[in-house]
N, C-alpha and C. Protein backbone atom coordinates (compact mmCIF):
# COMPACT_ATOMS: atom_id res chain seq x y z
N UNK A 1 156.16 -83.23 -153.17
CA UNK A 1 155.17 -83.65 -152.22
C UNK A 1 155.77 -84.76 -151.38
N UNK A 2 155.96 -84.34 -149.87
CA UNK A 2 156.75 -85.57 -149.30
C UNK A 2 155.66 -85.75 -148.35
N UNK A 3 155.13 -86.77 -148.03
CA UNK A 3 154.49 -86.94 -146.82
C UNK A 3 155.32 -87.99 -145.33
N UNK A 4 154.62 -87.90 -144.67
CA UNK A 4 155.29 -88.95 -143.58
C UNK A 4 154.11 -89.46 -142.87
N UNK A 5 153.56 -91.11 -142.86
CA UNK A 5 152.33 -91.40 -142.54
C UNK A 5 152.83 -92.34 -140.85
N UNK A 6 151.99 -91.94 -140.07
CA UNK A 6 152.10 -92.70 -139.05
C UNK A 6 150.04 -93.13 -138.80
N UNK A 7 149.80 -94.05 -137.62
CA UNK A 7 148.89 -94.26 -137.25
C UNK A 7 147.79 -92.87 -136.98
N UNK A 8 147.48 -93.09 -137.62
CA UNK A 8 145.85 -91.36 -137.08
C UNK A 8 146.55 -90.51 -137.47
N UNK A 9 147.74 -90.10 -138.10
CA UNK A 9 148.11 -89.37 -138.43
C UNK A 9 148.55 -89.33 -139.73
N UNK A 10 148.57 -87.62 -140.54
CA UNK A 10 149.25 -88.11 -141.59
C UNK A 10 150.05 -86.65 -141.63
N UNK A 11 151.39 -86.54 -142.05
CA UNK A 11 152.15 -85.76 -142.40
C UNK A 11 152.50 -85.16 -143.39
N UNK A 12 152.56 -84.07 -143.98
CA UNK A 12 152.17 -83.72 -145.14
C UNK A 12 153.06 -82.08 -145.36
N UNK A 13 153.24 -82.61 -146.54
CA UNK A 13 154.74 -81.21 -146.70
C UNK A 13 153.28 -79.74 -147.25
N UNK A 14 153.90 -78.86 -146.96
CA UNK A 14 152.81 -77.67 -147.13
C UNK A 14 152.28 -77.61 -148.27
N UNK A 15 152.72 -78.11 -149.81
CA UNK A 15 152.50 -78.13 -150.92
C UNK A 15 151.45 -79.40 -151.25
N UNK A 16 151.78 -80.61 -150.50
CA UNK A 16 150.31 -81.52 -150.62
C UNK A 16 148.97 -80.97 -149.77
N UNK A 17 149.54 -80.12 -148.50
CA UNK A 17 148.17 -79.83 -148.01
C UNK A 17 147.62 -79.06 -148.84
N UNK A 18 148.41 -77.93 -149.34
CA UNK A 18 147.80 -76.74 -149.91
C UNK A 18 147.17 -77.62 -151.19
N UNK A 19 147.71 -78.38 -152.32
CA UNK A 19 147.13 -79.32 -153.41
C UNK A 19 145.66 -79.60 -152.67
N UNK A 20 145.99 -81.06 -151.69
CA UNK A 20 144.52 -81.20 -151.17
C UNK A 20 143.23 -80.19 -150.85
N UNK A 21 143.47 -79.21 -150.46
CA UNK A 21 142.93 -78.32 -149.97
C UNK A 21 142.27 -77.92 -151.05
N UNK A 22 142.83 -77.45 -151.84
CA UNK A 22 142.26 -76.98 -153.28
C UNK A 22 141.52 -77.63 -153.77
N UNK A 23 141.75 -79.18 -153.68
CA UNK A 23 141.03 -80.63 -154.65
C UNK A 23 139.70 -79.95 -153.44
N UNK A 24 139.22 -80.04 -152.15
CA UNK A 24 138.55 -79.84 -151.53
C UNK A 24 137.94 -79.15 -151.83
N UNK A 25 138.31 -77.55 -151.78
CA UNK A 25 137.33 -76.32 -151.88
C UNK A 25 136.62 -76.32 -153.13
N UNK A 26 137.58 -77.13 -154.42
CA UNK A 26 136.55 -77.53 -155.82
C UNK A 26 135.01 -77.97 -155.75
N UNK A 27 135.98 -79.17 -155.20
CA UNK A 27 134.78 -80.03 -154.88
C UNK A 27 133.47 -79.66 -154.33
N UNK A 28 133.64 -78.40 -152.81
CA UNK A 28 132.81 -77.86 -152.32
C UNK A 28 131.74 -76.72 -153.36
N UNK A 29 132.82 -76.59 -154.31
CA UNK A 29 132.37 -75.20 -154.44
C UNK A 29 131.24 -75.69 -156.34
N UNK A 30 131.78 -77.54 -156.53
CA UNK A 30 131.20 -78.00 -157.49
C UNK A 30 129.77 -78.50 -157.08
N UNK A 31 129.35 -78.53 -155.60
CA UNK A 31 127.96 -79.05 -155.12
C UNK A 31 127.23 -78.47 -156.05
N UNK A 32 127.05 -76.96 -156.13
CA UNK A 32 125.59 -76.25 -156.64
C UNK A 32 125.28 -76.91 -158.26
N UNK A 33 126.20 -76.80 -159.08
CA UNK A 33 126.47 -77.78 -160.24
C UNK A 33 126.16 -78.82 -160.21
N UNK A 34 126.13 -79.77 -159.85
CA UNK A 34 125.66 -81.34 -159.12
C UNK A 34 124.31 -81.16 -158.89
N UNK A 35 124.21 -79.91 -157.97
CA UNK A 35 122.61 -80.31 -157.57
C UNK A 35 121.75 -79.54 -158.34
N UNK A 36 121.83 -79.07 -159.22
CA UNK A 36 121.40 -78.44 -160.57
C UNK A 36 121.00 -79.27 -161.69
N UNK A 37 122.15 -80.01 -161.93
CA UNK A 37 122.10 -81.05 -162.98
C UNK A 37 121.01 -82.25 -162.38
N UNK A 38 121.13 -82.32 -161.15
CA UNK A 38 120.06 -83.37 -160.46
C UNK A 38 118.29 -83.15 -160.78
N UNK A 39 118.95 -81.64 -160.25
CA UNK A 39 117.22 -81.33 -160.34
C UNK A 39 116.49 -80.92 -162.39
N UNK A 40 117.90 -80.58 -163.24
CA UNK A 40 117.28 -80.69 -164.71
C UNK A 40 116.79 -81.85 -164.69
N UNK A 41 117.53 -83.01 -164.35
CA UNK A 41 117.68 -84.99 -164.83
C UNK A 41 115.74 -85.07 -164.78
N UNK A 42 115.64 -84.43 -163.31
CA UNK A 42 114.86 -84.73 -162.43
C UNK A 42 113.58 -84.56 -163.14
N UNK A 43 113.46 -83.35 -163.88
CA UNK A 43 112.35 -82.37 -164.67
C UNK A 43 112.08 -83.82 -165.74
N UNK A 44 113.13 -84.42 -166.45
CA UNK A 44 112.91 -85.13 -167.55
C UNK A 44 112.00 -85.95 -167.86
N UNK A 45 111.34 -86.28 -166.59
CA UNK A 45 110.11 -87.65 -166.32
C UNK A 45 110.31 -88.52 -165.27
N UNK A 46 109.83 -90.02 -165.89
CA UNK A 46 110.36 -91.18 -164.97
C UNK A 46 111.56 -91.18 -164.66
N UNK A 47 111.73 -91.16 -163.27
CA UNK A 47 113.01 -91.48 -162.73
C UNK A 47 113.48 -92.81 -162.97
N UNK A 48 112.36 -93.95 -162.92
CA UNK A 48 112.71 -94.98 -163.34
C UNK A 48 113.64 -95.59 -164.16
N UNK A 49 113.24 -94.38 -165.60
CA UNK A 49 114.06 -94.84 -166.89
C UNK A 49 114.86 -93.71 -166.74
N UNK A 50 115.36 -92.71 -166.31
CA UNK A 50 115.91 -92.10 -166.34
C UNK A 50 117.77 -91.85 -166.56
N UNK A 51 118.57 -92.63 -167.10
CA UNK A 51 119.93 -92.49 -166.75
C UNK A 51 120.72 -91.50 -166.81
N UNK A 52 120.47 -90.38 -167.61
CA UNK A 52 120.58 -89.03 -166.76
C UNK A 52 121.09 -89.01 -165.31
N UNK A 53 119.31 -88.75 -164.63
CA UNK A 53 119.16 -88.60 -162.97
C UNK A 53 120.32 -89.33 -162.63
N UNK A 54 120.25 -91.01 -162.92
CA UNK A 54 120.84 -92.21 -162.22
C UNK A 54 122.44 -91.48 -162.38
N UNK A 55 123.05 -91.23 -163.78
CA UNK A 55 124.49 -90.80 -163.41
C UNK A 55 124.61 -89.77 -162.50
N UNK A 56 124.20 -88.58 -162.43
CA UNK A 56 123.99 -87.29 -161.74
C UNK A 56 124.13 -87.42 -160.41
N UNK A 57 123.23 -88.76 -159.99
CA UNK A 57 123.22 -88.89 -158.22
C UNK A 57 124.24 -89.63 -158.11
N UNK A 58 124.99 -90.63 -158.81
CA UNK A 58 126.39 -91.40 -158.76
C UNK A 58 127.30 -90.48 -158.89
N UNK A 59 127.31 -89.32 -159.53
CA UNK A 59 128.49 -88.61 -159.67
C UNK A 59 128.10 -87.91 -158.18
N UNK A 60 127.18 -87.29 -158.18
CA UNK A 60 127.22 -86.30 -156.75
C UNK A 60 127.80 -88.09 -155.56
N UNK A 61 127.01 -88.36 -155.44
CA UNK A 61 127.43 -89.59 -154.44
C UNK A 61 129.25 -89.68 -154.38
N UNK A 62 129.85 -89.66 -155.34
CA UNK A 62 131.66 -90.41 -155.28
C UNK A 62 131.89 -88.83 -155.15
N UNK A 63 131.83 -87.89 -155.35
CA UNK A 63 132.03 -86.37 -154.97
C UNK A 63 132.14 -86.23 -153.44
N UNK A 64 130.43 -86.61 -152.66
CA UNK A 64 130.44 -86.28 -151.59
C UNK A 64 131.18 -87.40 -151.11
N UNK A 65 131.75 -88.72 -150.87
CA UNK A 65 132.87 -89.38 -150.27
C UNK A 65 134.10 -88.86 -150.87
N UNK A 66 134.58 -88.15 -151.60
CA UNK A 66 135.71 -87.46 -151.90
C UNK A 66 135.97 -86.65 -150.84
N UNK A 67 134.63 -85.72 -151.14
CA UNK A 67 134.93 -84.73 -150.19
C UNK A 67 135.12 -85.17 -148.47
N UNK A 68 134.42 -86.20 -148.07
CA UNK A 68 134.43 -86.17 -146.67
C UNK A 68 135.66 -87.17 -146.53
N UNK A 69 136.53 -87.80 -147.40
CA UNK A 69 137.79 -88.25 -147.37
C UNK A 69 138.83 -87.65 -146.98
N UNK A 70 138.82 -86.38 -148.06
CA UNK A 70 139.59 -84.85 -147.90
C UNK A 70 139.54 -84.45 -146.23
N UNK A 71 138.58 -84.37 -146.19
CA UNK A 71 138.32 -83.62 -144.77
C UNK A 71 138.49 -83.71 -143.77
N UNK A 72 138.39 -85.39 -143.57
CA UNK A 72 138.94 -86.00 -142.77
C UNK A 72 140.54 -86.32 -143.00
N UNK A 73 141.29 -86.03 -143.73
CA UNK A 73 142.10 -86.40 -143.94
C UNK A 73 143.18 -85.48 -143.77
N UNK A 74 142.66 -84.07 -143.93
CA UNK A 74 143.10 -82.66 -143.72
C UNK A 74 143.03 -82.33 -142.28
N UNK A 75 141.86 -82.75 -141.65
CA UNK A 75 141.39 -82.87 -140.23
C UNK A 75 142.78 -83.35 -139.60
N UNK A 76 143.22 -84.34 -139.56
CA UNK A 76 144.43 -84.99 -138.68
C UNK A 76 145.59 -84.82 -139.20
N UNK A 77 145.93 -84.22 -140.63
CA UNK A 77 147.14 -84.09 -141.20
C UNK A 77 147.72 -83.23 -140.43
N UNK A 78 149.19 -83.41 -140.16
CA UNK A 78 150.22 -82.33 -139.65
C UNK A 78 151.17 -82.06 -141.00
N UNK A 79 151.21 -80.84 -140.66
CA UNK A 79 151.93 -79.97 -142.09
C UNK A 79 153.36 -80.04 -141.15
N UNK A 80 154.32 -80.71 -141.65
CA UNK A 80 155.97 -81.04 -141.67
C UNK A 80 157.28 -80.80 -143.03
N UNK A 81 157.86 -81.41 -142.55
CA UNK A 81 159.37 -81.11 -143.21
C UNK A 81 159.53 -82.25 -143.72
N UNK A 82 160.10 -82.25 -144.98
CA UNK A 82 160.74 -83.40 -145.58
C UNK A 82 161.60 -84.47 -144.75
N UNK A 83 161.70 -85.83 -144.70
CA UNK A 83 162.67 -86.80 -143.98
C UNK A 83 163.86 -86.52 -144.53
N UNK A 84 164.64 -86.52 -143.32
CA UNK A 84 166.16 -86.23 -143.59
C UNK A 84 166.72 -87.47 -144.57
N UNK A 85 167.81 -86.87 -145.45
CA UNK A 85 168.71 -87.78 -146.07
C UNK A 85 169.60 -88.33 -145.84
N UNK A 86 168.92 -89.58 -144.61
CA UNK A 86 169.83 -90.30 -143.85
C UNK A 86 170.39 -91.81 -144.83
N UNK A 87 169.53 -91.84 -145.88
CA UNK A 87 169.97 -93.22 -146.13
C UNK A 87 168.51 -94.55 -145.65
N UNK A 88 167.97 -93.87 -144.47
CA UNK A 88 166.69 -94.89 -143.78
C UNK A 88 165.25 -94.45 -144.36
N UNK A 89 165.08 -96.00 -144.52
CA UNK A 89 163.94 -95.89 -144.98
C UNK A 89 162.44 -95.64 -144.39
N UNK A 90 161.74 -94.71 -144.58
CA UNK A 90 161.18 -93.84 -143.94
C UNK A 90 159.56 -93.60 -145.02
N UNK A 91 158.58 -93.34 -144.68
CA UNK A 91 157.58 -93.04 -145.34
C UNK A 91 158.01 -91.26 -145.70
N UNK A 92 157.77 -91.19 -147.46
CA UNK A 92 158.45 -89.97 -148.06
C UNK A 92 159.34 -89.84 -148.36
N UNK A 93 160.23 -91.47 -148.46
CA UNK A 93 160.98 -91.57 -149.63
C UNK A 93 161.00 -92.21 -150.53
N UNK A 94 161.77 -91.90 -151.24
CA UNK A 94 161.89 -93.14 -152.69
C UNK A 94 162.78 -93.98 -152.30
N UNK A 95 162.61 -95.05 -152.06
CA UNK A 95 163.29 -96.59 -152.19
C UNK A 95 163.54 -97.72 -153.52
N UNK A 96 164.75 -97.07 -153.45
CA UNK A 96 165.67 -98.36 -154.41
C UNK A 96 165.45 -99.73 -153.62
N UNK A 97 164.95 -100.33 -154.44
CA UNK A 97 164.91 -101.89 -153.51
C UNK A 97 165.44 -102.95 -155.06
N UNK A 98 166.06 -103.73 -154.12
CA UNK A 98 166.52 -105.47 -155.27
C UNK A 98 165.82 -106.76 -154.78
N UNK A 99 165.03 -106.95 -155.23
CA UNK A 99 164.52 -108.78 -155.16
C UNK A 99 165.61 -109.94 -154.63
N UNK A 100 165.61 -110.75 -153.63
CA UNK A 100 166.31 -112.04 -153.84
C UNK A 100 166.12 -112.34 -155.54
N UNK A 101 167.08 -113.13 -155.86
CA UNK A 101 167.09 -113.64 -157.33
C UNK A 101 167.11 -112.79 -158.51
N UNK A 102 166.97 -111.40 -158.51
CA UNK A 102 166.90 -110.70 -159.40
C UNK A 102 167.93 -109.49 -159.53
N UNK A 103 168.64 -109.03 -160.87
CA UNK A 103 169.47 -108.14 -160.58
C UNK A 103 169.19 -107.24 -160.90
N UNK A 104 167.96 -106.78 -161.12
CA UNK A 104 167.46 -105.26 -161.78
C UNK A 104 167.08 -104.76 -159.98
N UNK A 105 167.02 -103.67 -159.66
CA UNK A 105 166.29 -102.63 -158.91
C UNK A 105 165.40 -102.34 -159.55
N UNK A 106 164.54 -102.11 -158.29
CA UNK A 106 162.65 -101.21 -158.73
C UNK A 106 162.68 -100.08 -157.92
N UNK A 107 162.05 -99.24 -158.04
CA UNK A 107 162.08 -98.03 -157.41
C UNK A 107 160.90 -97.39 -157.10
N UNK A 108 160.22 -96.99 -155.85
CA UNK A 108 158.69 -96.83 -155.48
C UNK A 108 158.80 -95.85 -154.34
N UNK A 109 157.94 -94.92 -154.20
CA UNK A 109 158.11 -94.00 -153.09
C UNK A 109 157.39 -95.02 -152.24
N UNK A 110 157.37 -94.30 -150.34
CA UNK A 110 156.88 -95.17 -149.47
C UNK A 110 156.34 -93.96 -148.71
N UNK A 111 154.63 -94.55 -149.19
CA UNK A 111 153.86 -93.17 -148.64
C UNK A 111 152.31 -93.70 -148.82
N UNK A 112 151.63 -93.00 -148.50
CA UNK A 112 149.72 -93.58 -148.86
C UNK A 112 150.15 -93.13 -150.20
N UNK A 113 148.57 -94.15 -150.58
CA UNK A 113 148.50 -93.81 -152.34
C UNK A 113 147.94 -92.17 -152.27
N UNK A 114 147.23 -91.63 -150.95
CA UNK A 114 146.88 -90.02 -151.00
C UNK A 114 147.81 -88.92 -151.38
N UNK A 115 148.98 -89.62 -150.74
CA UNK A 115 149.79 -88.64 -150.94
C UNK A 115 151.31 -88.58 -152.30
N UNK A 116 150.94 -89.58 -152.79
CA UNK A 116 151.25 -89.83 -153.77
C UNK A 116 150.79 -90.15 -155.11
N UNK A 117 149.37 -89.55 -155.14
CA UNK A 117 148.64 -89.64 -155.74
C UNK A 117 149.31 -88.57 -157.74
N UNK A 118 149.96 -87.75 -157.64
CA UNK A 118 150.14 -87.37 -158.78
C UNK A 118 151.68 -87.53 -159.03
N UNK A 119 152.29 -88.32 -158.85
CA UNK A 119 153.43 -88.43 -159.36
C UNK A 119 153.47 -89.57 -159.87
N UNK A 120 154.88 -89.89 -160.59
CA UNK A 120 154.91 -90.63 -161.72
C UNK A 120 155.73 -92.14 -161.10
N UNK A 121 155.91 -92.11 -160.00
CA UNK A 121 156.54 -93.29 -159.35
C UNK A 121 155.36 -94.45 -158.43
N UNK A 122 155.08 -95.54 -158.29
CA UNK A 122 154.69 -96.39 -157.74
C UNK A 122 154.42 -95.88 -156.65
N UNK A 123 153.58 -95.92 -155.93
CA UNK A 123 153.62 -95.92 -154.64
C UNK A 123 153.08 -97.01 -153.24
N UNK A 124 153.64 -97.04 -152.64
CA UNK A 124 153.89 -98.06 -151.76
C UNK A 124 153.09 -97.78 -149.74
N UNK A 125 152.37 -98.01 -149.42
CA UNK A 125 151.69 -97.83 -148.55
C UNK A 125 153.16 -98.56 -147.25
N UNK A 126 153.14 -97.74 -146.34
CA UNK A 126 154.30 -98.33 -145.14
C UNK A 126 153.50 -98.91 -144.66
N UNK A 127 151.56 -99.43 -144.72
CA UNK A 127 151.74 -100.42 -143.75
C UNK A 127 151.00 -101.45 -144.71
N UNK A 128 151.78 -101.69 -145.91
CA UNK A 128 151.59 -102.70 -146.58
C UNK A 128 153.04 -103.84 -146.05
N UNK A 129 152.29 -105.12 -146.35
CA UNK A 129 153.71 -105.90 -146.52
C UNK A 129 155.28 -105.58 -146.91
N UNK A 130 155.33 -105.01 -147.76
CA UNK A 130 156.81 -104.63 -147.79
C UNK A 130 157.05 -103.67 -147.61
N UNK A 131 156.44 -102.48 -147.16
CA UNK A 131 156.57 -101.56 -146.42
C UNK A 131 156.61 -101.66 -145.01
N UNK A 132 156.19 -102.28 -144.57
CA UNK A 132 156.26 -102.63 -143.21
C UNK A 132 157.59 -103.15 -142.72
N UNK A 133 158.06 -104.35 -143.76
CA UNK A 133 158.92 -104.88 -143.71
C UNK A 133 160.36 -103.96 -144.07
N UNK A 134 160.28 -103.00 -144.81
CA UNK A 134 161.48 -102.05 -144.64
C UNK A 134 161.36 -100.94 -143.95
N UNK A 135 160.20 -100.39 -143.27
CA UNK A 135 160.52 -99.00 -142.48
C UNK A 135 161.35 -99.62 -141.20
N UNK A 136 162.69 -98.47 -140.97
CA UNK A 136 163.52 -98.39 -140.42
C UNK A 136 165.03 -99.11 -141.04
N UNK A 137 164.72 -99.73 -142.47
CA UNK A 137 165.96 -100.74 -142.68
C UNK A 137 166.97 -99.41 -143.42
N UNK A 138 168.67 -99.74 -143.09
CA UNK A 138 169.15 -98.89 -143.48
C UNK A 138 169.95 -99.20 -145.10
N UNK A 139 170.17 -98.28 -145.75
CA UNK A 139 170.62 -99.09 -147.08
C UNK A 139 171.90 -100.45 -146.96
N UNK A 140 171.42 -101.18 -147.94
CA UNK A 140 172.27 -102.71 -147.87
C UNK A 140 171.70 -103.63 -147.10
N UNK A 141 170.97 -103.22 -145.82
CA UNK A 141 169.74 -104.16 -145.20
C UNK A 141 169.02 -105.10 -145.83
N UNK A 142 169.47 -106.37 -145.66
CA UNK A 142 167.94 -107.19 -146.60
C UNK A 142 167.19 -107.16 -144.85
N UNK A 143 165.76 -107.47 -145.41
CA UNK A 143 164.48 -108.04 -144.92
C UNK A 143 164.07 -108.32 -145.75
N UNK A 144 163.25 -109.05 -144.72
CA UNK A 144 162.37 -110.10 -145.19
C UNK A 144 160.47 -109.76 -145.16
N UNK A 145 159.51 -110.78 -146.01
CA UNK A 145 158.06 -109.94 -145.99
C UNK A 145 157.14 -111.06 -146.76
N UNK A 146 156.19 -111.73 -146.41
CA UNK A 146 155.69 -112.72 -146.80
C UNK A 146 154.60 -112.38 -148.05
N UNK A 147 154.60 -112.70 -148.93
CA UNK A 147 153.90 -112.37 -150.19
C UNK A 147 152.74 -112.77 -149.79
N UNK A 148 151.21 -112.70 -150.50
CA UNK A 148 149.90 -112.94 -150.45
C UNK A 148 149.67 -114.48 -150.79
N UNK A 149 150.66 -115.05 -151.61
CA UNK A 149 150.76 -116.21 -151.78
C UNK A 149 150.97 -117.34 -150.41
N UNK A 150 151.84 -116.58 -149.23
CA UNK A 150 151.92 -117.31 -148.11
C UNK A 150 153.61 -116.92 -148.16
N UNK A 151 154.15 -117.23 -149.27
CA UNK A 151 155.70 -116.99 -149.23
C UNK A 151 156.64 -116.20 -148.47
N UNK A 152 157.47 -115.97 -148.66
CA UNK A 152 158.17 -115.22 -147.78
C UNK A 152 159.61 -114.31 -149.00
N UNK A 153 159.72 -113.80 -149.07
CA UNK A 153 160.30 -112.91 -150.29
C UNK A 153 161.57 -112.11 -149.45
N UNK A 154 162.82 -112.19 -149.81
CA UNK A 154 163.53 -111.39 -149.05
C UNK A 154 163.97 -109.69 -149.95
N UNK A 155 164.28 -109.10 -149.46
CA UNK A 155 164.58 -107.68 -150.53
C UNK A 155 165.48 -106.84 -149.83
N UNK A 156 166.48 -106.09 -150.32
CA UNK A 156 167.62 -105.81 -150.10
C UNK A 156 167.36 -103.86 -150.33
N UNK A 157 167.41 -102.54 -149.31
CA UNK A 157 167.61 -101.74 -149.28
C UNK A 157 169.02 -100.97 -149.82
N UNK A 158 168.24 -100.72 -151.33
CA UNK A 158 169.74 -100.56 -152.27
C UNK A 158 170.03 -98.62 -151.37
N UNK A 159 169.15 -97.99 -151.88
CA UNK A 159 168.64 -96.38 -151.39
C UNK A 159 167.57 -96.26 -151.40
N UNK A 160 167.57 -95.00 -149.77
CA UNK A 160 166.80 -94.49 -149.65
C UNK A 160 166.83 -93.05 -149.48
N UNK A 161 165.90 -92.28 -150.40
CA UNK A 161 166.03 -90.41 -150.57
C UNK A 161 164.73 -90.05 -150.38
N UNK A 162 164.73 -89.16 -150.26
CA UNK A 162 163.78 -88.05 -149.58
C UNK A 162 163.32 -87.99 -151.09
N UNK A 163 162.23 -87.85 -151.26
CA UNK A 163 161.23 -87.25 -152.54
C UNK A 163 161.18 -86.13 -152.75
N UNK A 164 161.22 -85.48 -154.03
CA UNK A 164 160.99 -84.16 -154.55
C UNK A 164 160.45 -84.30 -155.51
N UNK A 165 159.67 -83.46 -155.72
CA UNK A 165 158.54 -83.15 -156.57
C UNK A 165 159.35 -82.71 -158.13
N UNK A 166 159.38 -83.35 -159.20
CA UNK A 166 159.72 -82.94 -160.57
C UNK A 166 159.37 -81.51 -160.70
């Protein structure tokens, strides 16, 4: 699953759309279930005391913002090609990065948490702080990226590869 995220847009290798898509049509196709279970809760008495009902309409409720997340999200996605294996760091790859002061590497793809939602690596939003701060850096590049603390943190582009799916 490689994606490539820009502004209003999101890029998306054919295998996350087709994934999403699926999470979608579930979802669609789980309404009648939802509104079934609503209307048993419903039969039970006071709605008041009811926690039944009360979970039933919380679960349908985070369902239907799932779904209109999806949709919108499928809505503007462009179905693309993996980022070339230039070495640059790019949303849809995995980035080797090193800390000032530290000699271990960490390793995090650079993509929305959407589209990186089932894999086993970190994922890193490009228009978070240090994502921001490395799209376009080429490996061996330090930049620089100010922590939440106020700080300023420098980090060094060990590699950058294109993602593939285990």
């Amino acid at each position: 699953m490689v994606t490539v995220s820009e502004t209003q847009v999101t890029w998306l290798t054919q295998e996350s759309y087709d994934r999403l898509k699926h999470e979608l049509d579930e979802l669609i196709a789980n309404r009648p279930v939802i509104a079934a279970e609503i209307n048993a809760r419903r039969e039970e008495g006071d709605l008041r005391e009811n926690g039944g009902y009360h979970a039933a309409r919380e679960e349908q409720g985070k369902q239907e913002g799932r779904i209109r997340q999806l949709q919108e999200l499928l809505r503007v996605a462009k179905v693309g090609e993996a980022p070339k294996n230039d070495g640059i760091a790019e949303p849809g790859k995995v980035l080797t990065v090193r800390y000032e002061g530290d000699s271990d590497t960490e390793q995090f793809l650079l993509a929305t948490r959407e589209e990186g939602a089932e894999g086993p690596l970190e994922v890193f939003s490009p228009a978070s702080p240090l994502g921001r701060a490395l799209l376009g850096a080429k490996e061996g590049e330090t930049r620089q990226y100010e922590l939440p603390n106020g700080k300023s943190m420098k980090v060094t582009l060990v590699k950058a590869v294109p993602y593939t799916a285990a």
